[in-house]
PDB file of N, CA and C in Angstrom:
ATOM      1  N   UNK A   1     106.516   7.706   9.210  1.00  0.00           N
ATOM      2  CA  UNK A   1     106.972   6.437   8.685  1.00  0.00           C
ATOM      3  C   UNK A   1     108.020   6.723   7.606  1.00  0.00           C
ATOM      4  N   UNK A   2     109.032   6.169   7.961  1.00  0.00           N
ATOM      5  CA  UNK A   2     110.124   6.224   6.549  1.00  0.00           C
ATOM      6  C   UNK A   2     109.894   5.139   5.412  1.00  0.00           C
ATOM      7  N   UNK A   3     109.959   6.240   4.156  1.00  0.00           N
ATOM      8  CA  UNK A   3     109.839   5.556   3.150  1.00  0.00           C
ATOM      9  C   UNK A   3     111.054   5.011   2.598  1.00  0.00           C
ATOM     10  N   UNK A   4     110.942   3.591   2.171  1.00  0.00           N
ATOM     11  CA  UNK A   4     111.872   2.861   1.514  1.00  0.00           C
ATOM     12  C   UNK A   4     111.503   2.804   0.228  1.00  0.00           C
ATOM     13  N   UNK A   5     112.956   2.123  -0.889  1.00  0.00           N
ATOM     14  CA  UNK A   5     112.478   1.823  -2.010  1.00  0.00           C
ATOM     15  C   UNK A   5     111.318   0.748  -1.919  1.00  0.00           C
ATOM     16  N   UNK A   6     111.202  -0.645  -0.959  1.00  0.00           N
ATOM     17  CA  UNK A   6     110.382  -1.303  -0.788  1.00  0.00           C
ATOM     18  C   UNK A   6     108.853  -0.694  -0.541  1.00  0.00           C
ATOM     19  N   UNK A   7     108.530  -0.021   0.034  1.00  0.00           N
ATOM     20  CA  UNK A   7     107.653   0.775   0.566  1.00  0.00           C
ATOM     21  C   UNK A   7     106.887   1.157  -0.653  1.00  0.00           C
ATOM     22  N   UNK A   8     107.867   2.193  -1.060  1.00  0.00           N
ATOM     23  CA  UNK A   8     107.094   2.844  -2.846  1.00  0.00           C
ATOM     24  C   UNK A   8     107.460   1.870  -3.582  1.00  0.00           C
ATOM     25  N   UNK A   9     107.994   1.049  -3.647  1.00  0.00           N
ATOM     26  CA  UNK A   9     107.380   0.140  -4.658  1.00  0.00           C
ATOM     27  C   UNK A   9     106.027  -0.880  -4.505  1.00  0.00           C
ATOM     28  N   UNK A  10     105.642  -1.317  -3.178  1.00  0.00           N
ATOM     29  CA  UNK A  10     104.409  -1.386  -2.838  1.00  0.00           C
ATOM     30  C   UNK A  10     103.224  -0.578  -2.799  1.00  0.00           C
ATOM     31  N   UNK A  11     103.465   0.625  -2.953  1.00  0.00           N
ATOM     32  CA  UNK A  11     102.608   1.438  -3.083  1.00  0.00           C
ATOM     33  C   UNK A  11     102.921   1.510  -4.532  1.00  0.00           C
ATOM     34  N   UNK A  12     103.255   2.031  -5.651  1.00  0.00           N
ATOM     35  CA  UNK A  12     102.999   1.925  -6.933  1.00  0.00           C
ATOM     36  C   UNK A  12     102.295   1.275  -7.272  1.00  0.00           C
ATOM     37  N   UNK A  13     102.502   0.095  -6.894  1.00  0.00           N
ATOM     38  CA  UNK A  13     101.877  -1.261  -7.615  1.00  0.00           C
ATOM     39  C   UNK A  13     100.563  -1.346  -7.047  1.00  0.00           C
ATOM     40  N   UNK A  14     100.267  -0.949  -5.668  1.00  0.00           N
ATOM     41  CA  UNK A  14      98.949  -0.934  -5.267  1.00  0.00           C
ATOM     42  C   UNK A  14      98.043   0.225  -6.055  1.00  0.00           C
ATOM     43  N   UNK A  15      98.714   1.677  -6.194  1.00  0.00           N
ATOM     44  CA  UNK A  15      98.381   2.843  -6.804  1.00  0.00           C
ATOM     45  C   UNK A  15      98.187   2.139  -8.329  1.00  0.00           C
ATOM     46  N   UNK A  16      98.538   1.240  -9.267  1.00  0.00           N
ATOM     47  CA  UNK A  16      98.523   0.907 -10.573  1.00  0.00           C
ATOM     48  C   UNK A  16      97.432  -0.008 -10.570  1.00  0.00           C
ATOM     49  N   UNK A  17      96.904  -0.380  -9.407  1.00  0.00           N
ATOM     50  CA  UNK A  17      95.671  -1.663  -8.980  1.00  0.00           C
ATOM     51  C   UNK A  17      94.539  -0.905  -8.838  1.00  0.00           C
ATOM     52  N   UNK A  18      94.937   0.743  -8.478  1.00  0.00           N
ATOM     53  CA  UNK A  18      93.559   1.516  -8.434  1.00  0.00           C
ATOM     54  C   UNK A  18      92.705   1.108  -6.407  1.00  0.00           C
ATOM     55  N   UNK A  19      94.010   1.441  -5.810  1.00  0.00           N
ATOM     56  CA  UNK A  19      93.214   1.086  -4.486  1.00  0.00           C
ATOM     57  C   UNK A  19      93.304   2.257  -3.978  1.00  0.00           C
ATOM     58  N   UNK A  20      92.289   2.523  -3.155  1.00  0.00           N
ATOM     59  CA  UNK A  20      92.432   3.877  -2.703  1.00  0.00           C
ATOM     60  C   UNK A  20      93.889   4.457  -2.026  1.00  0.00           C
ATOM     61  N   UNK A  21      93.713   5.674  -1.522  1.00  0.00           N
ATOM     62  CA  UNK A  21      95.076   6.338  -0.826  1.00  0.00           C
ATOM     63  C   UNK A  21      94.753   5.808   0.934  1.00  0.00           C
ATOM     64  N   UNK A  22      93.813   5.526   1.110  1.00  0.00           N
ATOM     65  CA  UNK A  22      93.426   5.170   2.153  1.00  0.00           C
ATOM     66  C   UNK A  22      93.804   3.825   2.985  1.00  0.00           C
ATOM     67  N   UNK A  23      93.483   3.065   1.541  1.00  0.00           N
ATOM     68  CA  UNK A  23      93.634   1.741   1.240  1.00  0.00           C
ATOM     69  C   UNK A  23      95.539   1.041   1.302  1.00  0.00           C
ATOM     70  N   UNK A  24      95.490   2.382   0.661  1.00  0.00           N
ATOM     71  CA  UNK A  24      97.283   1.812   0.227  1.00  0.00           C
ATOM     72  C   UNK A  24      97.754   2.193   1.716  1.00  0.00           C
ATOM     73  N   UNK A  25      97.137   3.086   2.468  1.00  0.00           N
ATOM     74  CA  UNK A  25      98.037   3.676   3.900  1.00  0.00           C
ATOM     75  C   UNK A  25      97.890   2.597   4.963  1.00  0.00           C
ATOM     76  N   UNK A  26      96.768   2.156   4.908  1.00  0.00           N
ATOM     77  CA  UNK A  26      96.477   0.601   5.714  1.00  0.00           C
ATOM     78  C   UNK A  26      97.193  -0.482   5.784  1.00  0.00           C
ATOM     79  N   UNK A  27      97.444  -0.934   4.309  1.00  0.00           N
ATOM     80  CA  UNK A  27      98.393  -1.671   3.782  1.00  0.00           C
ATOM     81  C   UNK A  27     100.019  -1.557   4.458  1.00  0.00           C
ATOM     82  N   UNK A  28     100.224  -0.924   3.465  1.00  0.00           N
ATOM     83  CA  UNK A  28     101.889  -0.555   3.882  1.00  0.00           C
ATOM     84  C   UNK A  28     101.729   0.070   5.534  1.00  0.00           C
ATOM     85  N   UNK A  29     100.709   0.305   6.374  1.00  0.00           N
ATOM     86  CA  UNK A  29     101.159   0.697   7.778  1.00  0.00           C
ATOM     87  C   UNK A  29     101.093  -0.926   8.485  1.00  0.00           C
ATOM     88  N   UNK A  30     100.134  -1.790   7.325  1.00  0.00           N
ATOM     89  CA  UNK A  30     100.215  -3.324   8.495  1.00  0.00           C
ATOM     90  C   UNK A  30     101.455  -4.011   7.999  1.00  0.00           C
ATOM     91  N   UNK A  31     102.260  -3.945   6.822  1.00  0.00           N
ATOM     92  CA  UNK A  31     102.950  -4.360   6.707  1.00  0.00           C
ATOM     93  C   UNK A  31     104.473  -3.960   7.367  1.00  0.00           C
ATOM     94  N   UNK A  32     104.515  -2.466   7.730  1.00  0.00           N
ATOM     95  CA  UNK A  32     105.793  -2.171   8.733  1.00  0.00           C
ATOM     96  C   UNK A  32     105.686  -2.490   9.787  1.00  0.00           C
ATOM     97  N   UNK A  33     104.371  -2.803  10.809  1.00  0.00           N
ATOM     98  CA  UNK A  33     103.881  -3.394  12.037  1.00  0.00           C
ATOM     99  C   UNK A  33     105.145  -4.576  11.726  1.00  0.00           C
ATOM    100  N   UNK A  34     104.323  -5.446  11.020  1.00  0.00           N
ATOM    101  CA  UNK A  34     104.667  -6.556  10.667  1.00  0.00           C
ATOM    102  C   UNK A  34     106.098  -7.188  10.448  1.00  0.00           C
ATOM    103  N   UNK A  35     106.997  -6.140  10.120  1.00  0.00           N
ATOM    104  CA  UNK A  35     107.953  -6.016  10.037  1.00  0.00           C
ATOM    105  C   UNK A  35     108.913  -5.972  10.977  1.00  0.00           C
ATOM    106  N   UNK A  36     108.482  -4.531  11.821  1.00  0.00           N
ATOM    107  CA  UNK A  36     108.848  -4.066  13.066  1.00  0.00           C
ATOM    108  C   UNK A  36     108.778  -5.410  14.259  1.00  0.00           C
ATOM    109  N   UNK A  37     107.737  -6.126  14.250  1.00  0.00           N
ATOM    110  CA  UNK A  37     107.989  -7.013  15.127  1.00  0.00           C
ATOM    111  C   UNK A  37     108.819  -8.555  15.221  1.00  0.00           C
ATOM    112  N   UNK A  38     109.132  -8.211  13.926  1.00  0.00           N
ATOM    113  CA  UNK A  38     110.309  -8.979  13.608  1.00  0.00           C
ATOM    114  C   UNK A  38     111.606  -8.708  13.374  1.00  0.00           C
ATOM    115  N   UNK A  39     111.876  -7.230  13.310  1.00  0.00           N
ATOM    116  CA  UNK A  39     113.215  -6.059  13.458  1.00  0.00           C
ATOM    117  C   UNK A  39     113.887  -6.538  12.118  1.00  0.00           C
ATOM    118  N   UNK A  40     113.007  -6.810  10.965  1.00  0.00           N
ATOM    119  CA  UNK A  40     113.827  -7.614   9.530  1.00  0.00           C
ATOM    120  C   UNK A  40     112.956  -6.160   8.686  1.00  0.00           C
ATOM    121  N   UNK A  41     113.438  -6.678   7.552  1.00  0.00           N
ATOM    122  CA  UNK A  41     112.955  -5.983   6.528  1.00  0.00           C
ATOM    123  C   UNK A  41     111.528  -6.946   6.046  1.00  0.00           C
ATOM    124  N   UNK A  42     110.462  -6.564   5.643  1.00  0.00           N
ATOM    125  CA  UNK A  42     109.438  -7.237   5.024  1.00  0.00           C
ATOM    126  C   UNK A  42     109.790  -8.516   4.018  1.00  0.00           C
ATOM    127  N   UNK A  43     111.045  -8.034   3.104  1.00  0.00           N
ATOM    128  CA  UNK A  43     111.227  -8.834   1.569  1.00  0.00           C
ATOM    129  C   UNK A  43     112.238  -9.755   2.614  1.00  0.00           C
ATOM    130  N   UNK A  44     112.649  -9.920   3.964  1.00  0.00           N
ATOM    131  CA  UNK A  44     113.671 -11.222   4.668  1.00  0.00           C
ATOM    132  C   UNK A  44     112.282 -11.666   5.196  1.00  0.00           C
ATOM    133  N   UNK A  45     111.356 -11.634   5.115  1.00  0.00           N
ATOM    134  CA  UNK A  45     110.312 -12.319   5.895  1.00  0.00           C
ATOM    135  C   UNK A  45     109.655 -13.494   5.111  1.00  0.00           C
ATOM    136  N   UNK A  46     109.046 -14.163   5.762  1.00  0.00           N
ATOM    137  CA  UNK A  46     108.687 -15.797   4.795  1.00  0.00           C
ATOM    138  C   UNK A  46     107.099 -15.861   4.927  1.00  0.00           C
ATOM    139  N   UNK A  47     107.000 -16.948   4.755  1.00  0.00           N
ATOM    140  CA  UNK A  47     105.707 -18.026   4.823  1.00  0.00           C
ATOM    141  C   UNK A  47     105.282 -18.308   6.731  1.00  0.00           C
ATOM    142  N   UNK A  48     106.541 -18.208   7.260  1.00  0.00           N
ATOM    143  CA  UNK A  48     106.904 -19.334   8.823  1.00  0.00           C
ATOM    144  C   UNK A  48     106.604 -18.016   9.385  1.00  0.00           C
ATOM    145  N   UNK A  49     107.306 -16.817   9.110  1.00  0.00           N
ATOM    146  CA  UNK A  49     106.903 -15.221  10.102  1.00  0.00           C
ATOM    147  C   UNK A  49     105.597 -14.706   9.865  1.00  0.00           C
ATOM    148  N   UNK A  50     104.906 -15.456   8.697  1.00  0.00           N
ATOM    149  CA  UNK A  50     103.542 -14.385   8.510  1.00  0.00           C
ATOM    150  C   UNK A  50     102.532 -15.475   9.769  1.00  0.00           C
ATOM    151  N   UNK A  51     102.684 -16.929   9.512  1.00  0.00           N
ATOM    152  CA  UNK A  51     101.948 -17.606  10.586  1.00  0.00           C
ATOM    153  C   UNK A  51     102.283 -17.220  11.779  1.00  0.00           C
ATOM    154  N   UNK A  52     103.858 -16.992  12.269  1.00  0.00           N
ATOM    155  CA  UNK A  52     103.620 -16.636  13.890  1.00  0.00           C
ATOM    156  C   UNK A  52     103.421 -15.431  13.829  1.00  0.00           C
ATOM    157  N   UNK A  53     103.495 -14.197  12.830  1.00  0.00           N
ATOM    158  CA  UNK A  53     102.700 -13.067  13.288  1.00  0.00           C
ATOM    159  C   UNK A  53     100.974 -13.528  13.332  1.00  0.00           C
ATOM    160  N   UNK A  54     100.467 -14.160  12.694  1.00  0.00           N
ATOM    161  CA  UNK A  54      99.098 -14.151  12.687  1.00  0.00           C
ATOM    162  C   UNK A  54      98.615 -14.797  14.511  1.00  0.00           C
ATOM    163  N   UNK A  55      99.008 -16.260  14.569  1.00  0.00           N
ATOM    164  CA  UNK A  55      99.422 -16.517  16.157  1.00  0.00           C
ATOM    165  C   UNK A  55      99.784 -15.387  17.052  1.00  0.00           C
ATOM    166  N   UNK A  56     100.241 -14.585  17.001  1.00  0.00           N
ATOM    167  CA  UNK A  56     100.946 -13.635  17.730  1.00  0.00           C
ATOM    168  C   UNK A  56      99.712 -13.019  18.316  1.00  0.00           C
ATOM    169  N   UNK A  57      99.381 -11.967  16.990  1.00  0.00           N
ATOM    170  CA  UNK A  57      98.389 -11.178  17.114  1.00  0.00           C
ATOM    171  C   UNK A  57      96.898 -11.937  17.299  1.00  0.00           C
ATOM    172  N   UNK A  58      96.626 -12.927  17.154  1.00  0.00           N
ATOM    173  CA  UNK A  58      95.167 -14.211  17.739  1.00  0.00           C
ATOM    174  C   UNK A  58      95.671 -13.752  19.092  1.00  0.00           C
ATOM    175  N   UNK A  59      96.914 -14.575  19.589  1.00  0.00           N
ATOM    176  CA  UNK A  59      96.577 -15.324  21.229  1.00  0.00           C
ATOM    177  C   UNK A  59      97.344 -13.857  22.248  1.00  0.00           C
ATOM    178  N   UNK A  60      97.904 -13.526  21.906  1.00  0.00           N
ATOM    179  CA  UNK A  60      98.878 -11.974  22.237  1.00  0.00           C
ATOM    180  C   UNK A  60      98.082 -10.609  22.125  1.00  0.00           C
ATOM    181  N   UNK A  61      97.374 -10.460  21.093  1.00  0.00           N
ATOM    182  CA  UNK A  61      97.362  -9.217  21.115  1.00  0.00           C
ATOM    183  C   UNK A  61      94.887  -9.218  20.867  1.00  0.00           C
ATOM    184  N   UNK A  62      94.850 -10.302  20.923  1.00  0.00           N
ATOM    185  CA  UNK A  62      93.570 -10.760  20.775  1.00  0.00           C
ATOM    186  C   UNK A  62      92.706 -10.131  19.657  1.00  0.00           C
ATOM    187  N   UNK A  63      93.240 -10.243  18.269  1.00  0.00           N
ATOM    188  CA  UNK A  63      93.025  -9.942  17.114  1.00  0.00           C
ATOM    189  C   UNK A  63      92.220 -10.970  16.551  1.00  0.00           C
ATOM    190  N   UNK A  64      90.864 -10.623  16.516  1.00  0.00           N
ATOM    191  CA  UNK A  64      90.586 -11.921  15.084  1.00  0.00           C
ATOM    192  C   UNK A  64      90.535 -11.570  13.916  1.00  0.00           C
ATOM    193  N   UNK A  65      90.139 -12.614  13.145  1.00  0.00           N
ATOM    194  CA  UNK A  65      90.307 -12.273  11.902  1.00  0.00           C
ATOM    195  C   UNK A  65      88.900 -11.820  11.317  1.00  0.00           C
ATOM    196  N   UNK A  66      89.167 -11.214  10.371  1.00  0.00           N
ATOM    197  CA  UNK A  66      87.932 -10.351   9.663  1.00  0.00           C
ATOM    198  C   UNK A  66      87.073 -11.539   8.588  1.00  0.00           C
ATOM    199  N   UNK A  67      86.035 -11.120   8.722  1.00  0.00           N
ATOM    200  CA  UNK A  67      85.619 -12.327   7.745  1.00  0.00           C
ATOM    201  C   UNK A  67      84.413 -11.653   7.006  1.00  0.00           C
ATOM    202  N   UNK A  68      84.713 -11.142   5.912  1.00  0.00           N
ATOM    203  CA  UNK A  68      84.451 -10.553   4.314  1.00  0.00           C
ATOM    204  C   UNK A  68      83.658 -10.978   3.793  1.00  0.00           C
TER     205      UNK A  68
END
């Protein structure tokens, strides 16, 4: 995975929150998914791309959601 300034700066800030290394690799790997399937950068992405990724991955890729 190539690191961007975006990237490590999400990880800092997660690393300054005290989340694991594990934690932070999860993170920033769902967020380049996330990215990638929109061929944008994360910080051009909105409110409108996180709902049709969530749609996407429900009816497309048959993901539910986790419930904590």
């Amino acid at each position: 995975m190539v690191t961007t300034a975006l990237r490590e700066r999400m990880r800092a800030i997660l690393r300054t929150r005290n989340y694991s290394p594990r934690t932070i690799e999860t993170y920033t790997t769902a967020v380049a998914r996330f990215a990638r399937h929109f061929g944008r950068s994360p910080d051009l992405l909105g409110c409108q791309e996180i709902g049709e990724y969530q749609l996407w991955l429900r009816e497309e890729q048959h993901v539910s959601a986790s419930l904590h």
